[in-house]
PDB file of N, CA and C in Angstrom:
ATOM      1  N   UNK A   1       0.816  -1.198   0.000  1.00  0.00           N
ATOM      2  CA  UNK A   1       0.000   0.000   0.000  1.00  0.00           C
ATOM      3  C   UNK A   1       0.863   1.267   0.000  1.00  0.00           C
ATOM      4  N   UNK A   2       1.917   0.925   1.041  1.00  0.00           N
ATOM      5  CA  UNK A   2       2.949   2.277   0.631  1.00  0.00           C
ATOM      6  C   UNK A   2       3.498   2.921  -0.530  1.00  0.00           C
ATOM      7  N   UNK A   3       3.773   1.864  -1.098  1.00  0.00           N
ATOM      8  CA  UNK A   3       4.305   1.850  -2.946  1.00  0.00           C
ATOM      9  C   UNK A   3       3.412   2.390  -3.835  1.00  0.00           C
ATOM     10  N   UNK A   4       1.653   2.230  -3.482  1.00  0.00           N
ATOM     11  CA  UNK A   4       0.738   2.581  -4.119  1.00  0.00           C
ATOM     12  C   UNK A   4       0.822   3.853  -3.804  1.00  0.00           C
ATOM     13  N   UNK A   5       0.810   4.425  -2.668  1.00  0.00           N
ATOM     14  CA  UNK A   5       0.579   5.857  -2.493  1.00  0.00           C
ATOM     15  C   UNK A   5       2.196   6.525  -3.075  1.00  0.00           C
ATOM     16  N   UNK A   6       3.067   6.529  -2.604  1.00  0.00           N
ATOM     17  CA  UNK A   6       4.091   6.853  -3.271  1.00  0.00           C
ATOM     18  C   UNK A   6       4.768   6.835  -4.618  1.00  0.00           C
ATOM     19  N   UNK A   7       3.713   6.115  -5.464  1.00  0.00           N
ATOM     20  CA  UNK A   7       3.502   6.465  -7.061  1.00  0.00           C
ATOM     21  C   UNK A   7       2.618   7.267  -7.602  1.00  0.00           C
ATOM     22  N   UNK A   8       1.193   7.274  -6.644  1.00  0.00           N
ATOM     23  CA  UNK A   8       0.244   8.540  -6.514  1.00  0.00           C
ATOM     24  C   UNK A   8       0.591   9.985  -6.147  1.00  0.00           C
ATOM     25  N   UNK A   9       1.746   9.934  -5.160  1.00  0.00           N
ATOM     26  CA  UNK A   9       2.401  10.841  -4.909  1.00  0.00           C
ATOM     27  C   UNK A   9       3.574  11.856  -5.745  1.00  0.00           C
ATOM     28  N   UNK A  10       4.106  10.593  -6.112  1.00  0.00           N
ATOM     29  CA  UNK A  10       5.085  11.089  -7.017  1.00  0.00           C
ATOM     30  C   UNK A  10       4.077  11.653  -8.438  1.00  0.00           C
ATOM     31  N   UNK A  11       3.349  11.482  -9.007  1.00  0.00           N
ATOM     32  CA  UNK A  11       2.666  11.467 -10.070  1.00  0.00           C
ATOM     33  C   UNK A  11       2.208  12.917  -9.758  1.00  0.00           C
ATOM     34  N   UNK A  12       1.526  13.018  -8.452  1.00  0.00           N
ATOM     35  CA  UNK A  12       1.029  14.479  -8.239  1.00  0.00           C
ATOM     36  C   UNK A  12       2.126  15.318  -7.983  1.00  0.00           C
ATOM     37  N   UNK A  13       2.787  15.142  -7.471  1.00  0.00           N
ATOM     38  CA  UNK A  13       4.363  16.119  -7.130  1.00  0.00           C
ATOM     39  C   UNK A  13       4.875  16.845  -8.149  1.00  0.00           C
ATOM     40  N   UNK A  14       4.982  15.622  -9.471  1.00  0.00           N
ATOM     41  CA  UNK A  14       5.693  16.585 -10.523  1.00  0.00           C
ATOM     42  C   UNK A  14       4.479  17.106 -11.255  1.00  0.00           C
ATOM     43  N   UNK A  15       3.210  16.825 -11.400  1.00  0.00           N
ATOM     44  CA  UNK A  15       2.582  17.897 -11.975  1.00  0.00           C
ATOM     45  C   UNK A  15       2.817  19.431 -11.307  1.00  0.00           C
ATOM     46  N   UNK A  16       2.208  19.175  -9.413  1.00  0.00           N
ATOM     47  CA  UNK A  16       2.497  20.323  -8.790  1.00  0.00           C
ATOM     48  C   UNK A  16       3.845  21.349  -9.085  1.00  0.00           C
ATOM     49  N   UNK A  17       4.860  20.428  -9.034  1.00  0.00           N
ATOM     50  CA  UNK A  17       6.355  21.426  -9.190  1.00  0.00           C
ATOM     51  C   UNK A  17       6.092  22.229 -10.258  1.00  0.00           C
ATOM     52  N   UNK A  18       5.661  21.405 -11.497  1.00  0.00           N
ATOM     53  CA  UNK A  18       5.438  21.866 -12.954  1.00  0.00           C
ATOM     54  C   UNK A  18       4.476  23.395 -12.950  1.00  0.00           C
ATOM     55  N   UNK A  19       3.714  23.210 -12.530  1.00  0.00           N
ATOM     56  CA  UNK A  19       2.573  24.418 -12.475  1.00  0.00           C
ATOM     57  C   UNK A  19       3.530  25.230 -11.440  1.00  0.00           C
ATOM     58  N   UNK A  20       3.994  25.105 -10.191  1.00  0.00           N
ATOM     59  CA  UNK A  20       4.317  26.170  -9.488  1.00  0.00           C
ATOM     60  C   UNK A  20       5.335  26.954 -10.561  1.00  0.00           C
ATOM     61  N   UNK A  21       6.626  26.136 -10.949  1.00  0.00           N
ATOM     62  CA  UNK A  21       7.303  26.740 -11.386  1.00  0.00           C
ATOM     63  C   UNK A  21       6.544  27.507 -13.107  1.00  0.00           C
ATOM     64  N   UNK A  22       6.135  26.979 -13.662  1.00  0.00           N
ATOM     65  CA  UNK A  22       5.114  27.875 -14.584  1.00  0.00           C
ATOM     66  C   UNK A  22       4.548  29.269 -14.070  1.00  0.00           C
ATOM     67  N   UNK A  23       4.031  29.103 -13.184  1.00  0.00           N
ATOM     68  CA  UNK A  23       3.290  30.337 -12.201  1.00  0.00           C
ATOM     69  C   UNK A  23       4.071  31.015 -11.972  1.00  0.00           C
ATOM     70  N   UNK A  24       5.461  31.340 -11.245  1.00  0.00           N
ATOM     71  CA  UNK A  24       6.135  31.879 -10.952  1.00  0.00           C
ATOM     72  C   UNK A  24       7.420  32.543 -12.359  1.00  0.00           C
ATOM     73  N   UNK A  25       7.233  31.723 -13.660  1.00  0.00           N
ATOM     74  CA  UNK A  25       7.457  32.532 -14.635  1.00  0.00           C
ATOM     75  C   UNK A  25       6.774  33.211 -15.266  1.00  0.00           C
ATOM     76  N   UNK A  26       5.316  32.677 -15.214  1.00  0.00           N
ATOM     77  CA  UNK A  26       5.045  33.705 -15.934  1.00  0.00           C
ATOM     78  C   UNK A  26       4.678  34.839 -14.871  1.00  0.00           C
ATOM     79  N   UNK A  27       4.332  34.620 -13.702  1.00  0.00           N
ATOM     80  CA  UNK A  27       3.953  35.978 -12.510  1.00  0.00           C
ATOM     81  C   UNK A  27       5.328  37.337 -13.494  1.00  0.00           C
ATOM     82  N   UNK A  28       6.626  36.500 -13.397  1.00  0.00           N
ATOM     83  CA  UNK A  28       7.866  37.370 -13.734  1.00  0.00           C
ATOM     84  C   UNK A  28       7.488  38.003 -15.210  1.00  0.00           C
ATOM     85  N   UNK A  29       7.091  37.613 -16.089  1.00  0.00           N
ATOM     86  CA  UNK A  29       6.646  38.298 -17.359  1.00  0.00           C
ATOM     87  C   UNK A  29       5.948  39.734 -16.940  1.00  0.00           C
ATOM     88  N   UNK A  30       5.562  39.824 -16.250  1.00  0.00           N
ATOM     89  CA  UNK A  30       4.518  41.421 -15.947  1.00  0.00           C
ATOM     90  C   UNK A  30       6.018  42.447 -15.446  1.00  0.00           C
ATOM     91  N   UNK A  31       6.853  41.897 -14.803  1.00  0.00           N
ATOM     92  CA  UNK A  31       7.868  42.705 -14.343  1.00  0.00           C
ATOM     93  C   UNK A  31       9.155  43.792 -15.597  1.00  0.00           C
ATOM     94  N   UNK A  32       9.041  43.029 -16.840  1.00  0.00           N
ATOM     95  CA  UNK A  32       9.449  43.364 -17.913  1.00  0.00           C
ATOM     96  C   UNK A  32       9.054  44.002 -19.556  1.00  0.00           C
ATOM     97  N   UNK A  33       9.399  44.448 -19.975  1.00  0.00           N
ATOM     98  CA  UNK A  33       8.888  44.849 -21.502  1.00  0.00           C
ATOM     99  C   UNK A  33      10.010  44.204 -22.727  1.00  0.00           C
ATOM    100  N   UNK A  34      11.088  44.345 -21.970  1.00  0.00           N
ATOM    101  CA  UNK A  34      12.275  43.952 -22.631  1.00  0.00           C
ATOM    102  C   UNK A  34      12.541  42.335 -23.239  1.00  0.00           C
ATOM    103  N   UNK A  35      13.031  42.392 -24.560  1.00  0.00           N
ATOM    104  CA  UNK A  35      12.861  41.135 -24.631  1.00  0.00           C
ATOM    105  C   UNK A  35      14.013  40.061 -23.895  1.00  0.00           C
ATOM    106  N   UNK A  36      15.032  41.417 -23.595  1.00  0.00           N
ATOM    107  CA  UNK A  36      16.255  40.254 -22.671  1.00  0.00           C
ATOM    108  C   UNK A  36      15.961  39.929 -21.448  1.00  0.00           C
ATOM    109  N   UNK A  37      14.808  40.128 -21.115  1.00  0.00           N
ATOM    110  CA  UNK A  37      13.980  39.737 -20.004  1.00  0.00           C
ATOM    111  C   UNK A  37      12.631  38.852 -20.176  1.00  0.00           C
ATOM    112  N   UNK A  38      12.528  38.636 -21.606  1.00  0.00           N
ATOM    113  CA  UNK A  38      11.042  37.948 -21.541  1.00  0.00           C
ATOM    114  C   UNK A  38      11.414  37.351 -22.098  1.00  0.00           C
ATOM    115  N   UNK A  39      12.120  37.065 -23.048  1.00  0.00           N
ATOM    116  CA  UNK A  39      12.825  35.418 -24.019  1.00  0.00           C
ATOM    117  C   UNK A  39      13.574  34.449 -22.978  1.00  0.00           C
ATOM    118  N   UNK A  40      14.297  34.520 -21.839  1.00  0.00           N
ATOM    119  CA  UNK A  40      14.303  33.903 -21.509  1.00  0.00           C
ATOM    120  C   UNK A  40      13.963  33.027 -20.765  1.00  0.00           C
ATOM    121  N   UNK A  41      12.400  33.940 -19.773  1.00  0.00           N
ATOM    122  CA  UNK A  41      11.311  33.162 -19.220  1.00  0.00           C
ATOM    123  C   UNK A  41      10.564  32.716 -20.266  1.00  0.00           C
ATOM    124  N   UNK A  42      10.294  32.817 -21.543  1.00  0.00           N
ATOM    125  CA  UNK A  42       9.716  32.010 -22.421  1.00  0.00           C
ATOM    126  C   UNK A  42      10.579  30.254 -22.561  1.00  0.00           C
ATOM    127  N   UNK A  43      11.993  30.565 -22.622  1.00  0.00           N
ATOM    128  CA  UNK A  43      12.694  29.313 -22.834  1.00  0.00           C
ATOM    129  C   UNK A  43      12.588  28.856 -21.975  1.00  0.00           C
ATOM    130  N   UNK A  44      12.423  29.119 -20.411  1.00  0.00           N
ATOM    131  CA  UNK A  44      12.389  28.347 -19.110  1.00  0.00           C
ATOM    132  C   UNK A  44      11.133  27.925 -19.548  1.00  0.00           C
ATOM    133  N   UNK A  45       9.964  28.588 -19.492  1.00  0.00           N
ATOM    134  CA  UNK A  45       8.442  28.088 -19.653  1.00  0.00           C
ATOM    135  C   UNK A  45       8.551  26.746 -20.719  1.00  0.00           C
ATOM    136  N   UNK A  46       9.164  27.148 -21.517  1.00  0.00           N
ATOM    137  CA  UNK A  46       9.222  26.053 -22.669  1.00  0.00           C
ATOM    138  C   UNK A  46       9.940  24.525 -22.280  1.00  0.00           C
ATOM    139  N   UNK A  47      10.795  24.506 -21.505  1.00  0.00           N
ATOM    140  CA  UNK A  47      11.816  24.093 -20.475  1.00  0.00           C
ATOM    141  C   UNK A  47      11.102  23.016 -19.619  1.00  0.00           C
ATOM    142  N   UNK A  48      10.806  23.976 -19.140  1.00  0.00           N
ATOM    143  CA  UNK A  48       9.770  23.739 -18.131  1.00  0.00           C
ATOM    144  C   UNK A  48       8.691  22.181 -18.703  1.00  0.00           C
ATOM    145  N   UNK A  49       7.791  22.890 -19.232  1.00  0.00           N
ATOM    146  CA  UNK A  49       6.685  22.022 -19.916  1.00  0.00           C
ATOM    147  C   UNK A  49       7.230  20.768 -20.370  1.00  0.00           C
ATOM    148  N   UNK A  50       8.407  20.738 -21.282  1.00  0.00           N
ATOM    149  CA  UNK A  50       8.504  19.316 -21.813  1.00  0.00           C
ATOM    150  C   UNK A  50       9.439  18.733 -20.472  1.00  0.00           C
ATOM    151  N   UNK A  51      10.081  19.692 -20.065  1.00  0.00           N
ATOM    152  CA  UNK A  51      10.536  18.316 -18.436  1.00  0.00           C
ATOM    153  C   UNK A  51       9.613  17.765 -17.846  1.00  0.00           C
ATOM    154  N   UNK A  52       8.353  18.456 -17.052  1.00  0.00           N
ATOM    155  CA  UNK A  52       7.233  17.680 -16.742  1.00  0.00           C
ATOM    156  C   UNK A  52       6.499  17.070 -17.639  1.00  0.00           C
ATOM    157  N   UNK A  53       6.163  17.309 -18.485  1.00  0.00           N
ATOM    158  CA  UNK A  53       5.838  16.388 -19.514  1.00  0.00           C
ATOM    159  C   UNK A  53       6.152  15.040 -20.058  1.00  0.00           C
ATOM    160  N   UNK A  54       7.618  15.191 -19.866  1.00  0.00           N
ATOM    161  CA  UNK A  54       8.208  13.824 -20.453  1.00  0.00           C
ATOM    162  C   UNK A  54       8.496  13.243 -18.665  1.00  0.00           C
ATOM    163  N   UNK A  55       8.778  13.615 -17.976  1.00  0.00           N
ATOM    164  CA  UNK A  55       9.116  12.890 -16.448  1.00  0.00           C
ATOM    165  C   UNK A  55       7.615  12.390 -15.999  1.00  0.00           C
ATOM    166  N   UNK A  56       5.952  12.942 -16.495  1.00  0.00           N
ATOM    167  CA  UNK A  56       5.099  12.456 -16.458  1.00  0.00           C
ATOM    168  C   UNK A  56       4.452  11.041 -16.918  1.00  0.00           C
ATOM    169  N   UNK A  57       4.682  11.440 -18.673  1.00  0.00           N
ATOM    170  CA  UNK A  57       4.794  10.484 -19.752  1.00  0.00           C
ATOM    171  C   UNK A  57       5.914   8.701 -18.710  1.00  0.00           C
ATOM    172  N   UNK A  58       6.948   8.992 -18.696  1.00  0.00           N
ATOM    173  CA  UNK A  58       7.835   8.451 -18.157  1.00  0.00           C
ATOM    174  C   UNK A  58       7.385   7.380 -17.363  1.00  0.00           C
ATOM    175  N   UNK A  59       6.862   7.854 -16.248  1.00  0.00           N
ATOM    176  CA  UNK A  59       6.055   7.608 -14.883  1.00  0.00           C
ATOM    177  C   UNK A  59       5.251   6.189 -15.186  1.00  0.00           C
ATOM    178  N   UNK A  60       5.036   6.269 -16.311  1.00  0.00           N
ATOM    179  CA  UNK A  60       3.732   5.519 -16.648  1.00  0.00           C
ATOM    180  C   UNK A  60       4.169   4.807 -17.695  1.00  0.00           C
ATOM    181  N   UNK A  61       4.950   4.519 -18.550  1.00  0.00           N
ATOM    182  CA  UNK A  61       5.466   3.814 -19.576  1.00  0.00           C
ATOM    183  C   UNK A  61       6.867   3.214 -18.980  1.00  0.00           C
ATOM    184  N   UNK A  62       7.160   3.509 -17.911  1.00  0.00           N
ATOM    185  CA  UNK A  62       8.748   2.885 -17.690  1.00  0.00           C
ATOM    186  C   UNK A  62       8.975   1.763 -17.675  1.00  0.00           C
ATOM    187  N   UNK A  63       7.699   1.379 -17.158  1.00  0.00           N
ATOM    188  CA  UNK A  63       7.443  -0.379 -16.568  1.00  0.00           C
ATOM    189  C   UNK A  63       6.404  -0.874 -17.315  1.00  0.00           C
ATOM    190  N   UNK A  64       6.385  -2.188 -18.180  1.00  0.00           N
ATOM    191  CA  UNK A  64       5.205  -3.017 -18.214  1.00  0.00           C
ATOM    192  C   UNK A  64       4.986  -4.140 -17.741  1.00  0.00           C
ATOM    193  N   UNK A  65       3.847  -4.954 -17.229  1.00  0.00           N
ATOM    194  CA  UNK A  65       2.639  -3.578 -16.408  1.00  0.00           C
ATOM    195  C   UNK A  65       3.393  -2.620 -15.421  1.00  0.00           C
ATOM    196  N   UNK A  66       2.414  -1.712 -15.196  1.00  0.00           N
ATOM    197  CA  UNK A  66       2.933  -0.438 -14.456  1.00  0.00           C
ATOM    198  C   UNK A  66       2.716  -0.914 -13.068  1.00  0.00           C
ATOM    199  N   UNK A  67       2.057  -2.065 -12.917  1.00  0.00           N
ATOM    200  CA  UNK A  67       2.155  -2.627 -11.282  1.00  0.00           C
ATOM    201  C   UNK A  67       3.485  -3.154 -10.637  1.00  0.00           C
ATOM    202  N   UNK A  68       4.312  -3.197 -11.400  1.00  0.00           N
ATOM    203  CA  UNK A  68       5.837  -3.501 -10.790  1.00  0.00           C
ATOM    204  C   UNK A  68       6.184  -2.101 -10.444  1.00  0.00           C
ATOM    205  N   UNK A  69       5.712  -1.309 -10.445  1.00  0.00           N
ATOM    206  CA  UNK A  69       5.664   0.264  -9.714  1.00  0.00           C
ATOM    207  C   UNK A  69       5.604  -0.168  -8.384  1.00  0.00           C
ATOM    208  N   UNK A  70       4.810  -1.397  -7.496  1.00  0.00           N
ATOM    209  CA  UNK A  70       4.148  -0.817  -6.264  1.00  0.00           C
ATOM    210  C   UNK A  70       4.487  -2.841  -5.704  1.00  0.00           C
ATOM    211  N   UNK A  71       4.679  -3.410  -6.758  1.00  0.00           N
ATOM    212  CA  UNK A  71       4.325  -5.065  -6.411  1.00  0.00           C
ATOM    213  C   UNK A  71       5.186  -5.616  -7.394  1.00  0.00           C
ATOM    214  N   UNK A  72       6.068  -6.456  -6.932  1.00  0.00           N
ATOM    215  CA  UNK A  72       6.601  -7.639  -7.983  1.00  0.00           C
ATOM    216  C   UNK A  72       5.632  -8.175  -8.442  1.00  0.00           C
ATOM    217  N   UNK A  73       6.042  -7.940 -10.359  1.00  0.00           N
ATOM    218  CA  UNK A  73       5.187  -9.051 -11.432  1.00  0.00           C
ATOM    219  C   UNK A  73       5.905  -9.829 -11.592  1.00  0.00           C
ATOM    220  N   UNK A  74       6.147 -10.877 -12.321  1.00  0.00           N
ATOM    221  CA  UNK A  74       6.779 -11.767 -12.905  1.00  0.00           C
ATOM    222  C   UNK A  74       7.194 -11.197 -14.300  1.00  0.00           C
ATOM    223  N   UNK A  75       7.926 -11.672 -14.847  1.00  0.00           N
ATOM    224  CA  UNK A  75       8.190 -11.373 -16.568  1.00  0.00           C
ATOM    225  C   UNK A  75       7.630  -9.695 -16.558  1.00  0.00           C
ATOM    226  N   UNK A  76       8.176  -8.887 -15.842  1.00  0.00           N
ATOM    227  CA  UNK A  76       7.872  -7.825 -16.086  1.00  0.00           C
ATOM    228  C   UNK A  76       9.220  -6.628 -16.740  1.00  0.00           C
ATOM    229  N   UNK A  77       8.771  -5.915 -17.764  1.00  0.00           N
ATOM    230  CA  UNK A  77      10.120  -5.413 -18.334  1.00  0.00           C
ATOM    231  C   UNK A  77      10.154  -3.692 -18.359  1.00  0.00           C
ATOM    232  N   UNK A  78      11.573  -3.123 -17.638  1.00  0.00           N
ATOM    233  CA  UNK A  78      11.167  -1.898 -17.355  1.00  0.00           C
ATOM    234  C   UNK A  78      12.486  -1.076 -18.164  1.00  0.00           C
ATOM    235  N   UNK A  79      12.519  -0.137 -18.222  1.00  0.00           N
ATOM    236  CA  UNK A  79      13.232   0.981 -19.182  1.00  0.00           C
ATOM    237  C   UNK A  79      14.875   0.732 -18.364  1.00  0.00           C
ATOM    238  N   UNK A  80      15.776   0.668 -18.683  1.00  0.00           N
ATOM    239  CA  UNK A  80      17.043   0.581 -18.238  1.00  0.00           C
ATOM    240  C   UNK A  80      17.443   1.975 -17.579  1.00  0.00           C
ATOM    241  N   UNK A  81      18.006   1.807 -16.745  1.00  0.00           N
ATOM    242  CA  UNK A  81      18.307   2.897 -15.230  1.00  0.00           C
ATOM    243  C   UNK A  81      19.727   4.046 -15.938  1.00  0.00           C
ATOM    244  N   UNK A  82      19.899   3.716 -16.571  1.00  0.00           N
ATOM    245  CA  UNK A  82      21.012   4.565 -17.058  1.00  0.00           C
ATOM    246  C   UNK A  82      20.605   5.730 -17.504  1.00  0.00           C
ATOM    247  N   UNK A  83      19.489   5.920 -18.815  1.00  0.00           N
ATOM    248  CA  UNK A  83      18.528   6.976 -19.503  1.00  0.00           C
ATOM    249  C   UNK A  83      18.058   7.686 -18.196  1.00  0.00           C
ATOM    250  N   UNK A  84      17.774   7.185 -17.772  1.00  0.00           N
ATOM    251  CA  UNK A  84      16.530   7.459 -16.335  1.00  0.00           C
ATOM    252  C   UNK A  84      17.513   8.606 -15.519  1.00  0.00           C
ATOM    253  N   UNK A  85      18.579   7.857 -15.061  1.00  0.00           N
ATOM    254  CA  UNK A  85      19.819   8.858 -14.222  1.00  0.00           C
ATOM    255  C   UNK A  85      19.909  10.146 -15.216  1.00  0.00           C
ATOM    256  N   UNK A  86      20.057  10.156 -16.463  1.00  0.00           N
ATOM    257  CA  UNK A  86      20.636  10.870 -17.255  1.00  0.00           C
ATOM    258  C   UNK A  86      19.904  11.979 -17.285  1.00  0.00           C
ATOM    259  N   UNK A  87      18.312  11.645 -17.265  1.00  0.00           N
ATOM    260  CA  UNK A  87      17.229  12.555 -17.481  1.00  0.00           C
ATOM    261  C   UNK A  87      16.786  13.094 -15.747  1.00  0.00           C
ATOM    262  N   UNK A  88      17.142  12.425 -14.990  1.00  0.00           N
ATOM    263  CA  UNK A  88      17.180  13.031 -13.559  1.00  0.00           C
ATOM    264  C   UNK A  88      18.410  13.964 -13.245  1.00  0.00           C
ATOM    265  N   UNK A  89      19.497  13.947 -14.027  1.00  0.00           N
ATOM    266  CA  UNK A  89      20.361  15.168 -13.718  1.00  0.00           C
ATOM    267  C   UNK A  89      19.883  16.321 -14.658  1.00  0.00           C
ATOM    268  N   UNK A  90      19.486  15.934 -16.009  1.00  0.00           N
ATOM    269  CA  UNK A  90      19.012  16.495 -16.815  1.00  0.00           C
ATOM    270  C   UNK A  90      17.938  18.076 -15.887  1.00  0.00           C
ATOM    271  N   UNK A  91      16.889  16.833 -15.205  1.00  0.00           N
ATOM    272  CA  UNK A  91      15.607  18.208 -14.465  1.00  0.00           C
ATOM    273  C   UNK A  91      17.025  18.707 -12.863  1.00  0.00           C
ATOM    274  N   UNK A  92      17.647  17.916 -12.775  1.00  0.00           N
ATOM    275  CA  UNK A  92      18.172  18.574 -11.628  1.00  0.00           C
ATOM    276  C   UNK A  92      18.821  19.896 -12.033  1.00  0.00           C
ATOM    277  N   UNK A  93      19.926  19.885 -12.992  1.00  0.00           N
ATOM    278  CA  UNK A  93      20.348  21.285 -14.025  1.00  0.00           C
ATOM    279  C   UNK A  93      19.231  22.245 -14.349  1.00  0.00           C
ATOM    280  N   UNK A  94      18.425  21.585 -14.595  1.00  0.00           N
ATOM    281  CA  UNK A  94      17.355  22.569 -15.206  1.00  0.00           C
ATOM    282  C   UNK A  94      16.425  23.352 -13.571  1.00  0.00           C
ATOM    283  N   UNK A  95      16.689  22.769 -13.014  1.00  0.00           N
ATOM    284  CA  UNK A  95      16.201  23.169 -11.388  1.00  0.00           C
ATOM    285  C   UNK A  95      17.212  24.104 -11.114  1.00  0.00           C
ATOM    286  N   UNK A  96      18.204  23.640 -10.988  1.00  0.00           N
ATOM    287  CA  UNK A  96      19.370  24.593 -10.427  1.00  0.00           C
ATOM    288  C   UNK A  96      19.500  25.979 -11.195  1.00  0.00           C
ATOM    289  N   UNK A  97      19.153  25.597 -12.689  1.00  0.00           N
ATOM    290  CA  UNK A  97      19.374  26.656 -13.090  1.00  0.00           C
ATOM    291  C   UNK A  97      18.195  27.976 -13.014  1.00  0.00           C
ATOM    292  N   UNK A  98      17.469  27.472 -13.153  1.00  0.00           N
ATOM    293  CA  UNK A  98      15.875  28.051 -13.032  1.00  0.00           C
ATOM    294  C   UNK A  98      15.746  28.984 -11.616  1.00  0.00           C
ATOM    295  N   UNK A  99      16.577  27.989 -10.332  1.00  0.00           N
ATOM    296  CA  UNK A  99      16.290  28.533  -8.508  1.00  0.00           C
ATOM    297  C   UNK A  99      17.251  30.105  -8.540  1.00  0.00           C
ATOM    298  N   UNK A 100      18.535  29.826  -9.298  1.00  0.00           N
ATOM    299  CA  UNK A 100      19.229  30.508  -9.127  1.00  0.00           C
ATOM    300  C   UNK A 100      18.916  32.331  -9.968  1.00  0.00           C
ATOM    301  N   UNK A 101      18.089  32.168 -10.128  1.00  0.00           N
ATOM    302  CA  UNK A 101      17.626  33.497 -11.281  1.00  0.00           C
ATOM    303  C   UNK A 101      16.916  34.503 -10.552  1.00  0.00           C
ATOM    304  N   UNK A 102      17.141  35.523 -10.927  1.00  0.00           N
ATOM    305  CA  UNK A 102      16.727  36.332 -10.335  1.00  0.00           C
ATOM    306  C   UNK A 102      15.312  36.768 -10.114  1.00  0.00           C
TER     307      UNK A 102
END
């Protein structure tokens, strides 16, 4: 049951992160006219969207069935851990870079 909620969890988490950090770029769009100030909250926004997007997508295709999420299946086959690391430093950079802005 823990495993169940902690895939429910995780599932809602990165939508949530996704929208906060959306919200908080575009809140920053009203602060500017300039485009060296608004092109690059457009590329974060843009940024943004396909990281949660694809770490969503992800969530749910990594494993078939998706119940080896929460319960050993048998003959069950899941995405190799290497891609996975790659694309978790991937949103971690993209975090770091995003926190650090003004």
């Amino acid at each position: 049951m823990t495993l169940k909620l902690r895939f429910a969890a995780t599932t809602i988490w990165m939508v949530n992160i996704g929208i906060v950090r959306l919200s908080i770029a575009c809140s920053l769009l009203r602060y500017g006219e300039e485009k060296l100030w608004r092109w690059p909250l457009y590329i974060i926004i843009v940024f943004q969207i396909l990281i949660s997007t694809g770490y969503f997508i992800a969530q749910f295709i990594q494993c078939r069935p998706m119940a080896v999420s929460w319960r050993t299946v048998p003959g069950a086959k899941c995405w190799p851990i290497k891609p996975q690391v790659i694309y978790g430093w991937i949103v971690c950079g993209q975090s770091l870079s995003t926190s650090n802005s003004p």
